[in-house]
Structure formats: structure tokens, C-alpha cells
Protein backbone atom coordinates (compact mmCIF):
# COMPACT_ATOMS: atom_id res chain seq x y z
CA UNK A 1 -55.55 -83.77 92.11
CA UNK A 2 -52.51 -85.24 90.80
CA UNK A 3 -50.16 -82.68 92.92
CA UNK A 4 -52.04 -83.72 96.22
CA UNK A 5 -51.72 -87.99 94.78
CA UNK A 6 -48.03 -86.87 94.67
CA UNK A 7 -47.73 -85.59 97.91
CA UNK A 8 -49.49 -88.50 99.77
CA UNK A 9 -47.75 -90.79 97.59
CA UNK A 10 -44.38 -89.14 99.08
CA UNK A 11 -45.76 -89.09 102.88
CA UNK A 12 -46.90 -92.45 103.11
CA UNK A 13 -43.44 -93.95 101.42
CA UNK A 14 -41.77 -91.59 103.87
CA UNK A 15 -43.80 -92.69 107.00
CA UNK A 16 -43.57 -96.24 106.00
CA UNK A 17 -39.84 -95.93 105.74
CA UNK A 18 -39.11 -94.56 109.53
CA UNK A 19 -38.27 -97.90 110.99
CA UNK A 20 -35.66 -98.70 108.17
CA UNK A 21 -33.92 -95.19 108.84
CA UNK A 22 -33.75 -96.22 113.21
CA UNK A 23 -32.63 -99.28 112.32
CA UNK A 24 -29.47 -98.51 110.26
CA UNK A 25 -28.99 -95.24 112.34
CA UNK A 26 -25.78 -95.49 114.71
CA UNK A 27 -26.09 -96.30 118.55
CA UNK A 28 -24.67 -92.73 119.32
CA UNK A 29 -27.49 -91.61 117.01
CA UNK A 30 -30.69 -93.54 118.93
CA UNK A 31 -29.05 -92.41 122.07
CA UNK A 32 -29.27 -88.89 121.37
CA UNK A 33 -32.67 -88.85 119.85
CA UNK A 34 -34.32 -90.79 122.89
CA UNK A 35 -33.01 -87.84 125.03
CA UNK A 36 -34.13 -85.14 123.14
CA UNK A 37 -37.93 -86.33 121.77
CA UNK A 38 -39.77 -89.74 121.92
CA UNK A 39 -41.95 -88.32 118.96
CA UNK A 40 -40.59 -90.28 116.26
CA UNK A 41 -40.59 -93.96 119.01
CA UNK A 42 -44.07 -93.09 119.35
CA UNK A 43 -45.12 -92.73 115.51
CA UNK A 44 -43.47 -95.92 114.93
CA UNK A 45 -45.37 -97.74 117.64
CA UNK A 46 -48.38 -96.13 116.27
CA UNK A 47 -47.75 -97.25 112.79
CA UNK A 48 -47.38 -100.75 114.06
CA UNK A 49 -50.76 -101.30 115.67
CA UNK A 50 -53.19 -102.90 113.89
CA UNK A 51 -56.54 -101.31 112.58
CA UNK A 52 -59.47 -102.70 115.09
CA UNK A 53 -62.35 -105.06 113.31
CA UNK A 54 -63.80 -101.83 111.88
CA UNK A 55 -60.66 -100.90 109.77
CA UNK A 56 -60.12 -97.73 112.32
CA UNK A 57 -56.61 -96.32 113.00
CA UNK A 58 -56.65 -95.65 117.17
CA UNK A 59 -55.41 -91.83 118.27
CA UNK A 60 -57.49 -93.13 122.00
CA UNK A 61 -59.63 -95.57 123.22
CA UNK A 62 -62.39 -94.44 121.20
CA UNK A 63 -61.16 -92.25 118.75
CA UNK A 64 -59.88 -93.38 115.42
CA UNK A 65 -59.38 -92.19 111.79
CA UNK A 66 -61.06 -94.71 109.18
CA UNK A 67 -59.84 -94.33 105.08
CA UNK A 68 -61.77 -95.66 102.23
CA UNK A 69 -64.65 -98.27 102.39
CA UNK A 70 -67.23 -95.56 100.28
CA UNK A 71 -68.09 -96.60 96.80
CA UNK A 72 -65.67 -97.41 93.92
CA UNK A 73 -64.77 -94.06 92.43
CA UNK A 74 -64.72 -92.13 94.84
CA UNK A 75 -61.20 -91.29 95.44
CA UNK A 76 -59.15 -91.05 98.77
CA UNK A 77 -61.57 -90.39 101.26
CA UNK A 78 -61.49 -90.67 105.67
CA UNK A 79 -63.31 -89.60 108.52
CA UNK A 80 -63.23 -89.78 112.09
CA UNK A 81 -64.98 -92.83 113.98
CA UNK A 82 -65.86 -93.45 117.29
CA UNK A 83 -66.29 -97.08 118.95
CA UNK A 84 -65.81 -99.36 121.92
CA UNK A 85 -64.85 -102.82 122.42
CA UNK A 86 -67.50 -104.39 125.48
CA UNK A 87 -66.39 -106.48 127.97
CA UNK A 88 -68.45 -109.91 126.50
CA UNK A 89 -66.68 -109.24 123.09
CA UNK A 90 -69.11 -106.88 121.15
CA UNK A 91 -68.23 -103.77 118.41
CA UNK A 92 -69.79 -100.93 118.14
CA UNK A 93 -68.49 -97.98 115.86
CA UNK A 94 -70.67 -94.84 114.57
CA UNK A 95 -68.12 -93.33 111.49
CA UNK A 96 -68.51 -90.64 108.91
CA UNK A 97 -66.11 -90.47 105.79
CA UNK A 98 -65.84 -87.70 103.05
CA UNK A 99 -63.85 -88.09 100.04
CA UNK A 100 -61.41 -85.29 97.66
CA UNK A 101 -64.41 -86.19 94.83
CA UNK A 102 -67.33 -85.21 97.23
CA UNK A 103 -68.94 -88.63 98.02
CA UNK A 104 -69.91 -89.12 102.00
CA UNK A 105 -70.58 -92.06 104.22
CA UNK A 106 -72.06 -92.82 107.24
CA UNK A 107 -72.29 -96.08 109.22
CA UNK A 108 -73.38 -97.23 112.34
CA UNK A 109 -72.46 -100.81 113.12
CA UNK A 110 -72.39 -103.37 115.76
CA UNK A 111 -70.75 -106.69 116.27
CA UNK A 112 -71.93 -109.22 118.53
CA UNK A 113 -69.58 -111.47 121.14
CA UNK A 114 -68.47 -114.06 118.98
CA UNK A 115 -70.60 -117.27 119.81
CA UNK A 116 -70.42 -120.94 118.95
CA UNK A 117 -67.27 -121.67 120.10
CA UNK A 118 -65.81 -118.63 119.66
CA UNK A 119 -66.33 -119.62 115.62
CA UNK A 120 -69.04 -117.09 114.41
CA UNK A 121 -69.86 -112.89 114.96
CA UNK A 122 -73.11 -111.65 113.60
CA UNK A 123 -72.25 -107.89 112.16
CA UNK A 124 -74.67 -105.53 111.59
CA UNK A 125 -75.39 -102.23 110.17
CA UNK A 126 -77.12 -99.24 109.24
CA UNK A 127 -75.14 -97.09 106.26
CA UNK A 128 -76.20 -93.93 104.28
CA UNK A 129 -73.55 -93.40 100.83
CA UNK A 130 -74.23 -91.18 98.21
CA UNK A 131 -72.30 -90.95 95.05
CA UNK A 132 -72.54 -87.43 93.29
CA UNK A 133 -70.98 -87.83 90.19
CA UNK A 134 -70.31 -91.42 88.53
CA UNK A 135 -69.31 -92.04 84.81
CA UNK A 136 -71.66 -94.24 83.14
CA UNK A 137 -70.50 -95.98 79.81
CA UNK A 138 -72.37 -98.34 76.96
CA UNK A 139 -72.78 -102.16 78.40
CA UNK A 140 -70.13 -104.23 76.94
CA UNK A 141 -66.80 -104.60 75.71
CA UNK A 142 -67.12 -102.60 72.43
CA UNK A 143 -68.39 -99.41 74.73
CA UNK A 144 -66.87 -96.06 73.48
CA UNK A 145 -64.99 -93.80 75.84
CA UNK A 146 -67.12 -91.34 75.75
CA UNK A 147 -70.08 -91.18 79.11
CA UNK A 148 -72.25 -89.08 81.17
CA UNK A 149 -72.17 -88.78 84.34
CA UNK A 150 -74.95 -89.92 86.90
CA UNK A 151 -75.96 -89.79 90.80
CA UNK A 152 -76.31 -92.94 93.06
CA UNK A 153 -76.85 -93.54 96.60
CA UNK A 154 -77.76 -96.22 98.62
CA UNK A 155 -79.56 -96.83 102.40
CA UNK A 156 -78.88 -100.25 103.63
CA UNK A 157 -80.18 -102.06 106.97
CA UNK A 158 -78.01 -105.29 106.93
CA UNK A 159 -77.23 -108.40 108.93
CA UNK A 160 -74.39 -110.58 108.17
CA UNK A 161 -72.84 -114.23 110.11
CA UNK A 162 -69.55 -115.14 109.20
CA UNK A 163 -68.25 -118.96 110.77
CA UNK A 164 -64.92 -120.32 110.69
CA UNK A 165 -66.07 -124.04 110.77
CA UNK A 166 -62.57 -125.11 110.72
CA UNK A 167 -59.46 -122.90 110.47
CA UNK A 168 -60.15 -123.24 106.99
CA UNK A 169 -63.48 -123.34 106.06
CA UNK A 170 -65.53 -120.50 106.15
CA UNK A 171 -69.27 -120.08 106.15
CA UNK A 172 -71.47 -116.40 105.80
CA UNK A 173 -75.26 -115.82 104.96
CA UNK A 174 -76.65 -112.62 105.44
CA UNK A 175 -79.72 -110.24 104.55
CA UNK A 176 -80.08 -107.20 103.82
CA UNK A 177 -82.73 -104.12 103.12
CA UNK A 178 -81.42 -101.86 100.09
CA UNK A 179 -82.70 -98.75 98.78
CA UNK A 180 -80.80 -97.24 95.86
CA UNK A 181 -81.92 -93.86 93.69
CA UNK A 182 -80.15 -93.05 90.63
CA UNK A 183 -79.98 -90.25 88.67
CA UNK A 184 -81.14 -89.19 84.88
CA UNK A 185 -77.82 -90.08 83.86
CA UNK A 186 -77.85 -86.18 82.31
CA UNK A 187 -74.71 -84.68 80.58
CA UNK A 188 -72.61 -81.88 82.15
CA UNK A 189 -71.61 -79.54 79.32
CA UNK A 190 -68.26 -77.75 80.53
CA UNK A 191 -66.48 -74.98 78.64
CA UNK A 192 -68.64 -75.26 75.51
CA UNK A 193 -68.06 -79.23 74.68
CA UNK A 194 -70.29 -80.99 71.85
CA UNK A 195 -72.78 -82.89 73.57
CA UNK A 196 -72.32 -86.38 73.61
CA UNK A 197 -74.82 -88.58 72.01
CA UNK A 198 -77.42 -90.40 74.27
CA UNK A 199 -76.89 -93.51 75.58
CA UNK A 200 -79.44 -96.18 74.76
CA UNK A 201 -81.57 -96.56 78.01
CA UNK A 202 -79.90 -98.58 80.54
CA UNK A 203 -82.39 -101.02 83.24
CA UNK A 204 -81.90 -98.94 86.62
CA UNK A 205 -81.31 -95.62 85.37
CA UNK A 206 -83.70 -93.16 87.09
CA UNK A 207 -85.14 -95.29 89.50
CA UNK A 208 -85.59 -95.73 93.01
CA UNK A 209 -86.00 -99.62 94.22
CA UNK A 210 -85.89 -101.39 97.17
CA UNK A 211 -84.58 -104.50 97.55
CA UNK A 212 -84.19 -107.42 99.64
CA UNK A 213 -80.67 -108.51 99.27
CA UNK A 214 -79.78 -112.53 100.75
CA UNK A 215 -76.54 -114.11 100.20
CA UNK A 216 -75.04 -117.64 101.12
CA UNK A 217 -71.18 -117.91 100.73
CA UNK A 218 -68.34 -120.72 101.67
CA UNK A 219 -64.87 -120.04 101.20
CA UNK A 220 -61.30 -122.25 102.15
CA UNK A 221 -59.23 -119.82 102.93
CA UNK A 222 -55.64 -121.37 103.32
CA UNK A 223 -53.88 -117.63 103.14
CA UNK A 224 -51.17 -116.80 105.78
CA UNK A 225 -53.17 -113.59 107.41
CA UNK A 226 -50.15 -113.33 109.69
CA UNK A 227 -47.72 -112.14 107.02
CA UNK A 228 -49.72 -110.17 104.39
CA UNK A 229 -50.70 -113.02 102.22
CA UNK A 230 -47.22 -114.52 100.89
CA UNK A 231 -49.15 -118.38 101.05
CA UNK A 232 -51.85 -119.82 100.78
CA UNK A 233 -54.66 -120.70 98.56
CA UNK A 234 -58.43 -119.19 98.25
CA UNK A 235 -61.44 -120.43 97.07
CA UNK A 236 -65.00 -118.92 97.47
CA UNK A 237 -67.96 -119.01 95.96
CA UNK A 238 -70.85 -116.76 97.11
CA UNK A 239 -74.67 -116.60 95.73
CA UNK A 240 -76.76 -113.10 95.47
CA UNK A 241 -80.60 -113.38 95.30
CA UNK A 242 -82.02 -110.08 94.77
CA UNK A 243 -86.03 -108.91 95.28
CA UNK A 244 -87.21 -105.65 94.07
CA UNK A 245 -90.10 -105.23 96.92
CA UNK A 246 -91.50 -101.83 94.56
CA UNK A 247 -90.29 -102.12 91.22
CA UNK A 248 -92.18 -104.97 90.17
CA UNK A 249 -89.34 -106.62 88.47
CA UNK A 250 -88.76 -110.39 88.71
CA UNK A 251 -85.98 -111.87 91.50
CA UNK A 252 -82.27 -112.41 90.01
CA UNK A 253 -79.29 -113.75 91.29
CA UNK A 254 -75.69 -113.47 90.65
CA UNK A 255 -72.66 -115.90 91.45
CA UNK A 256 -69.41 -114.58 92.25
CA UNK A 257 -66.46 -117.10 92.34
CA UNK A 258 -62.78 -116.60 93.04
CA UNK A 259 -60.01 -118.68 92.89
CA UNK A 260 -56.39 -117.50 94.35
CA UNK A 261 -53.28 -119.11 94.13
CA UNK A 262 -49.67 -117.32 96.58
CA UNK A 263 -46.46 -118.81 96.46
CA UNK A 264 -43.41 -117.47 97.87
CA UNK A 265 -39.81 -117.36 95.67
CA UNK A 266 -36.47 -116.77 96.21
CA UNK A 267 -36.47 -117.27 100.11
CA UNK A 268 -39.64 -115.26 100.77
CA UNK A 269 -38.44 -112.49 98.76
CA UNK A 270 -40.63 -112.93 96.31
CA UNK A 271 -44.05 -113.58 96.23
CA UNK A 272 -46.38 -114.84 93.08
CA UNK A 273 -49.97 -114.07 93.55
CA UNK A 274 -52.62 -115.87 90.76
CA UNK A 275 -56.19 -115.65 90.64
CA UNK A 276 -59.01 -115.47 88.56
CA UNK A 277 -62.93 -114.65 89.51
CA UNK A 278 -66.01 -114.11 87.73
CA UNK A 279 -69.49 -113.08 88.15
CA UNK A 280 -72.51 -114.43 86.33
CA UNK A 281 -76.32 -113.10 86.64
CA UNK A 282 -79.26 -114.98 86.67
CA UNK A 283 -82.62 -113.62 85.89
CA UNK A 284 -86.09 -114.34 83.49
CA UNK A 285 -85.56 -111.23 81.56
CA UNK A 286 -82.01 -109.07 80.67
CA UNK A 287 -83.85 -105.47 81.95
CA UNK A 288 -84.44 -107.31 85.38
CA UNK A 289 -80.59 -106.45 86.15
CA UNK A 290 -80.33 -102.74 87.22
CA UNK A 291 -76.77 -101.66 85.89
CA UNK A 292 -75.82 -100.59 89.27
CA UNK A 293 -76.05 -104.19 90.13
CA UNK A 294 -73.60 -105.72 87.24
CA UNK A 295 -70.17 -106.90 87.57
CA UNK A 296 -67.63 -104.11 86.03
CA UNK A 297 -64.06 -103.86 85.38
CA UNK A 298 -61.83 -100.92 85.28
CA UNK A 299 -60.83 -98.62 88.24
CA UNK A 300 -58.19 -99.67 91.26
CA UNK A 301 -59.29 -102.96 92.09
CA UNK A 302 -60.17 -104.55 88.36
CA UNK A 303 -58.08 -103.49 85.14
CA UNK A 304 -56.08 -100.69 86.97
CA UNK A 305 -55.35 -98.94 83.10
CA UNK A 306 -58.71 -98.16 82.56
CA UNK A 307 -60.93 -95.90 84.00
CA UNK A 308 -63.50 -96.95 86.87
CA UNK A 309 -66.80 -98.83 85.59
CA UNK A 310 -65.25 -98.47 82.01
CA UNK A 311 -67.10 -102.35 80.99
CA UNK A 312 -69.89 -103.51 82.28
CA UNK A 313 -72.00 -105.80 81.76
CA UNK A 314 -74.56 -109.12 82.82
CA UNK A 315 -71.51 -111.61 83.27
CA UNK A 316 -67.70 -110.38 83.42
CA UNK A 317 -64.52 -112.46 83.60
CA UNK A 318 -61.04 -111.53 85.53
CA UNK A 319 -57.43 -113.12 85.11
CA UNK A 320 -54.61 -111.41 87.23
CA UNK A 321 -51.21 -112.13 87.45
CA UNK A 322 -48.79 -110.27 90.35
CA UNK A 323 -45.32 -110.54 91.76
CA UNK A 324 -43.99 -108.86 94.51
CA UNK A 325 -41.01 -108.20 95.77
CA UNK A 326 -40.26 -107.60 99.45
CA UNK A 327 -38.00 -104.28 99.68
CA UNK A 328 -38.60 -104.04 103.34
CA UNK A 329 -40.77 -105.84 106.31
CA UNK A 330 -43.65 -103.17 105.47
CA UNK A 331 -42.81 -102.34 101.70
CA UNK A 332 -42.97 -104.41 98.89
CA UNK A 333 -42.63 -103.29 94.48
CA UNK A 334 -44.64 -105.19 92.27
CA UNK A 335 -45.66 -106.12 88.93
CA UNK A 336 -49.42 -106.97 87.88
CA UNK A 337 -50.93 -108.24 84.40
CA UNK A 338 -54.84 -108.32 84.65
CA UNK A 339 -57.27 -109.55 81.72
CA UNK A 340 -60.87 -109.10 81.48
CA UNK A 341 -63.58 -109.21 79.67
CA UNK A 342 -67.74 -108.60 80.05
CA UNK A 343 -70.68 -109.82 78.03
CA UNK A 344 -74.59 -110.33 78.03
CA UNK A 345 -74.32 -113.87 78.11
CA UNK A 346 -71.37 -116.60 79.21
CA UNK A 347 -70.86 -117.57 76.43
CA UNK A 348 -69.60 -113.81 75.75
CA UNK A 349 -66.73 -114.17 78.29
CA UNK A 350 -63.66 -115.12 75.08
CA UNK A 351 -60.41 -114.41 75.58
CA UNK A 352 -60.12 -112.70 72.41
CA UNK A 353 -62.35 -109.77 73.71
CA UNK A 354 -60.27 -109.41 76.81
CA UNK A 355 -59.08 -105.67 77.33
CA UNK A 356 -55.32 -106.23 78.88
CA UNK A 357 -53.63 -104.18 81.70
CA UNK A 358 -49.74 -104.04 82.95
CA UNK A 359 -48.79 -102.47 86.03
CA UNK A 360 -46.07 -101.81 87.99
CA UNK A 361 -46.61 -100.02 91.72
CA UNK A 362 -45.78 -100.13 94.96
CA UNK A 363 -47.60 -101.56 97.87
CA UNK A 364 -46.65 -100.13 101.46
CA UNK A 365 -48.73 -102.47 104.29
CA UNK A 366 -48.43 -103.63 107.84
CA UNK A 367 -48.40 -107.85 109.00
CA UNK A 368 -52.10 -108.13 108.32
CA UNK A 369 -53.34 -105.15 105.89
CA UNK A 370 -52.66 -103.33 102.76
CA UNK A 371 -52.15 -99.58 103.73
CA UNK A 372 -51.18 -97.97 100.69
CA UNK A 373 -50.69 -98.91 97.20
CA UNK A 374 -49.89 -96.78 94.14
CA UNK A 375 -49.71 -97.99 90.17
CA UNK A 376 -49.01 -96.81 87.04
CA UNK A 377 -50.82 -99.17 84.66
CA UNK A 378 -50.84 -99.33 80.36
CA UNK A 379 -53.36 -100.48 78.21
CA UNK A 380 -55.00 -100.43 74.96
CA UNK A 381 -56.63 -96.41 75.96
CA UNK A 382 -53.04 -95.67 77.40
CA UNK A 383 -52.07 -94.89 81.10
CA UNK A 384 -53.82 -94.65 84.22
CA UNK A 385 -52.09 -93.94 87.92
CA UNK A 386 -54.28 -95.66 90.85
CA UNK A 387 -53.80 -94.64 94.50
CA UNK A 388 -55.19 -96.17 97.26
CA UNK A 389 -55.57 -96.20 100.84
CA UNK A 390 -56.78 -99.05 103.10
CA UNK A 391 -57.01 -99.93 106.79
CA UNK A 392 -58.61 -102.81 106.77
CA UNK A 393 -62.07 -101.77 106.58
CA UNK A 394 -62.10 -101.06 102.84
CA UNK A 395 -59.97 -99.21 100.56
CA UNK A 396 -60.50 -96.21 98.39
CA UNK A 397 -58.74 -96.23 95.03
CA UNK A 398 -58.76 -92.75 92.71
């Protein structure tokens, strides 16, 4: 795994580096090569369109490759997809992903014409993901390393509006059908290892619900989406009421707010990116939470040193901390510091039990989207390397 990591690591730098090496070549140089091939003019031109609204890379009119967008954990994964853009305004795309640790996807989804002045699209979907092998670790911050593995998948039937009711102001609500089954959480005993001991039982472990899944969010969103986010300020907040329909478990919620700070330095060279975000649950009794359904941190997108789902818990807590530096128009080296911490309770979210991370990576992207990132990140277990892929429609970090 880390040898192929390498390689794409080394093909995506590479790829994202063509225009720089046209650029500085000599006239004589350009000449020549746009009489003998227009293969490398037409990678570069295909590097520089954008991803349509379903995060697919176009090879046609129809065809594209899609990377990423399974669950967290799953590790570089694409597929092909198929879709059309209708004359009134509407999406449709039918994709299928696999990724290198064996988890699959498959989504149908259609987009209406935008309506309401052109303000609001209504998405919609039907998805199928299954998860075979997750690590699943203690609640809470004082969790040892050691885990067992477990199973998850999920069938959704969703329906989502999203309104720009000014340039800055955004408005979603949605609903959505869920089922998710989960595994015994059972250990898998490999070249003779000690068995681990048993976790204490964990609400949502070996179950099957179904759910009806609302959400309300509002958002200003002051970001500059025209030059990969070197401005701007974000604030959302977004509310989660869940209703197991079979389980008999009482309704919870959970709040999810984020707060985002960018600032460019030194000309635009530099860019300073703050933010912090937290999620809090709501419910009558603790075991109404299934753990699949908590807030976590550690894996490529939360506390990048530690490994994915590594806390979890009822209410978590996340301070980050990045500067880039542009290298090139599609290539930029940062640093990142990240702090987080989980608990049962608010109350539980102290800065003193914050697990720390520092990073330093690369990020490789086009004017709109992320398309490649890689870290190496240190903290208090020791180091972790994240890679992942995006193209709008998700990303997949390893």
C-alpha cells in the first residue's frame, strides 16, 4: 500500500506540474512538440476542466471517472460514471466506485433545473455503500489503541434543497430514509496474535435500524470559490433530527457548527486558513446515539496523525490552524496544526484533553477544487501519512 501511495503521490505531482514545464520550455521547443504530437496540449486542457456538479472527471459527453465520496476509511477509491446535463438544467448521473481497501459504492442521482430565480436545485438520490472492515475503538479520549474491526453499510433514499438567498446566504433542508447494518464488531486473529480484550458494548453495534434522517442548515459563505479558497469567511450551522422507525429508540439530534476564517499574506502568496467546528448530540438517554452516528476525529479530514475513527464520542470539539503557500497556480505546500478533543457531555470538550496534530503536505488542486493532497502528520501515537484524492464530489483519504 505504501509503494502504490508513493507512486500516485509521484504521478499526480508530475501531472500537476506539466503546465509549469510548457511554460518555461523555449519557443523552438513548443514549436517542435506541436508538430510532432498534440498529446501533451490535450492532457493539459483536460486537466483544466472542471469536474461537473457530480464531482466527475469528463473522457466524453457522458463518460467520466469519479474518485472518493465512499465512507471515511476507505482509502483511494474511483469508478466510472455515466450522466447527462438536460436541456431545462437537470443532472442525472448513475456511478459505481471501488476502493484499494474493498469498500464499493453505488449512486444514482438526479438534480432538478434550478428554480426560484435560478437560486435553489433540489438533489436527489438513491446510494448503496458498504464498509467491510472498519476499526472500532473505546468511546472517548482515554480509548486505548488497541480495536476490532467491524462491518457497516448503509441504503439511503434522500432529498436535499440547497438556496443561495443572497450571494451569501445559504439555506438547505432535506430528508432522508436510512438503513444501516453493522456488524458483531468480532476480532480477526492474524498470524497467532493475543486476542484483544472485549470492548464494553457499544449502542449500534449489531443492529440494523432505519431511520428517518431531516436536517435544516444556513450558512454565510463569504469564500472566494473562484480561486480555491484564499478569502473569505464561513459560518454554518446545521441541525440533525434522527427517528429510528424499528428500533424503538427515542428521536435525537445533533448540531454541527463551523466557523472559518482565510486571509491571504505576502501578496497572495500565502494563505492563512482558521477554523474551528463542533458537534453536539441531543437525546433522552446516552444508548439512544448509535456510535455510527457520533462525531469522531482522527483519519484525513480530522487529526491527520491519528488513525481514522481513533476518538469518538457524544460531543467532539475541532481547532485547526493551516498556511499555505502558493508554489504554482495549481500547487500549493502547507503547514497544519489541528486540536481535538471528544466527550460524553459538553462540558467534556477541555482543552487539556485535546490530542494535538502537526502536519506538513502538499495540496495539488485546480481554480475551484482540491485534487490531491498528501501529509505527513506527528502526534502523541507518532506518524501517520494521509493521501487523498478529490474531484469535487467527495474525497477519499487513506
Amino acid at each position: 500500500m505504501a509503494h502504490t501511495m508513493g507512486v500516485l503521490s509521484i504521478v499526480c505531482v508530475a501531472l500537476a506540474c506539466v503546465p509549469v514545464a510548457f511554460a518555461q520550455a523555449p519557443p523552438q521547443t513548443q514549436a517542435a512538440a506541436s508538430t510532432t504530437s498534440n498529446e501533451p496540449t490535450k492532457m493539459i486542457d483536460w486537466l483544466k476542466q472542471p469536474p461537473d456538479q457530480g464531482g466527475g472527471i469528463h473522457f466524453s459527453k457522458h463518460f467520466s471517472v469519479v474518485f472518493g465520496g465512499i465512507k471515511q476509511g476507505s482509502g483511494i477509491a474511483l469508478g466510472p460514471a455515466m450522466s447527462t446535463k438536460f436541456a431545462n438544467g437537470g443532472f442525472a448521473q448513475v456511478k459505481a466506485e471501488y476502493s484499494i481497501k474493498k469498500f464499493a459504492l453505488f449512486q444514482g442521482r438526479y438534480d432538478s433545473p434550478r428554480f426560484w430565480r435560478a437560486r435553489a436545485v433540489l438533489i436527489n438520490r438513491a446510494r448503496w455503500e458498504d464498509a467491510l472492515k472498519l476499526p472500532l475503538y473505546r468511546l472517548g479520549m482515554d480509548s486505548s489503541e488497541r480495536h476490532v474491526d467491524h462491518s457497516e453499510r448503509k441504503r439511503e433514499l434522500s432529498s436535499r434543497l440547497t438556496m443561495d438567498v443572497t450571494p451569501n446566504f445559504i439555506f438547505g433542508a432535506g430528508y432522508g430514509v436510512e438503513r444501516f447494518t453493522t456488524s458483531d464488531a468480532r476480532i480477526d486473529l492474524d498470524n497467532g496474535d493475543i486476542a484483544l480484550p472485549p470492548i464494553a458494548p457499544l449502542p449500534g453495534v449489531f443492529s440494523r435500524p432505519w431511520y428517518g434522517h431531516a436536517f435544516v442548515m444556513t450558512a454565510w459563505d463569504s469564500r472566494d470559490s473562484e480561486s480555491y479558497n484564499t478569502k473569505g469567511q464561513l459560518f454554518e450551522a446545521r441541525l440533525h433530527l434522527f427517528n429510528d422507525w424499528k428500533g424503538g429508540a427515542d428521536p435525537f439530534q445533533r448540531f454541527e457548527g463551523t466557523a472559518q476564517q482565510i486571509a491571504r499574506t505576502f501578496g497572495g502568496r500565502g494563505i492563512v486558513d482558521v477554523s474551528a467546528r463542533t458537534w453536539l448530540s441531543i437525546s433522552k438517554e446516552p444508548e439512544d446515539v448509535p456510535f455510527f452516528l457520533m462525531p469522531y476525529l482522527g483519519g484525513g479530514d480530522f487529526l491527520r496523525a491519528y488513525s481514522t475513527y481513533r476518538f469518538r464520542d457524544r460531543d467532539a470539539l475541532l481547532l485547526r490552524g493551516e498556511y499555505r503557500w502558493v508554489v504554482h497556480k495549481m500547487i500549493d505546500v502547507a503547514g497544519l496544526y489541528e486540536a481535538g478533543v471528544v466527550g460524553p457531555k459538553v462540558d467534556a470538550l477541555t482543552f487539556g484533553d485535546m490530542a494535538q496534530s502537526i502536519a506538513l503536505g502538499v495540496r495539488v488542486h485546480s481554480k475551484k477544487t482540491n485534487l490531491f493532497r498528501a501529509d505527513v502528520a506527528y502526534g502523541r501515537e507518532g506518524v501517520g501519512f494521509k493521501v487523498g484524492i478529490s474531484t469535487g464530489g467527495g474525497a477519499s483519504g487513506s
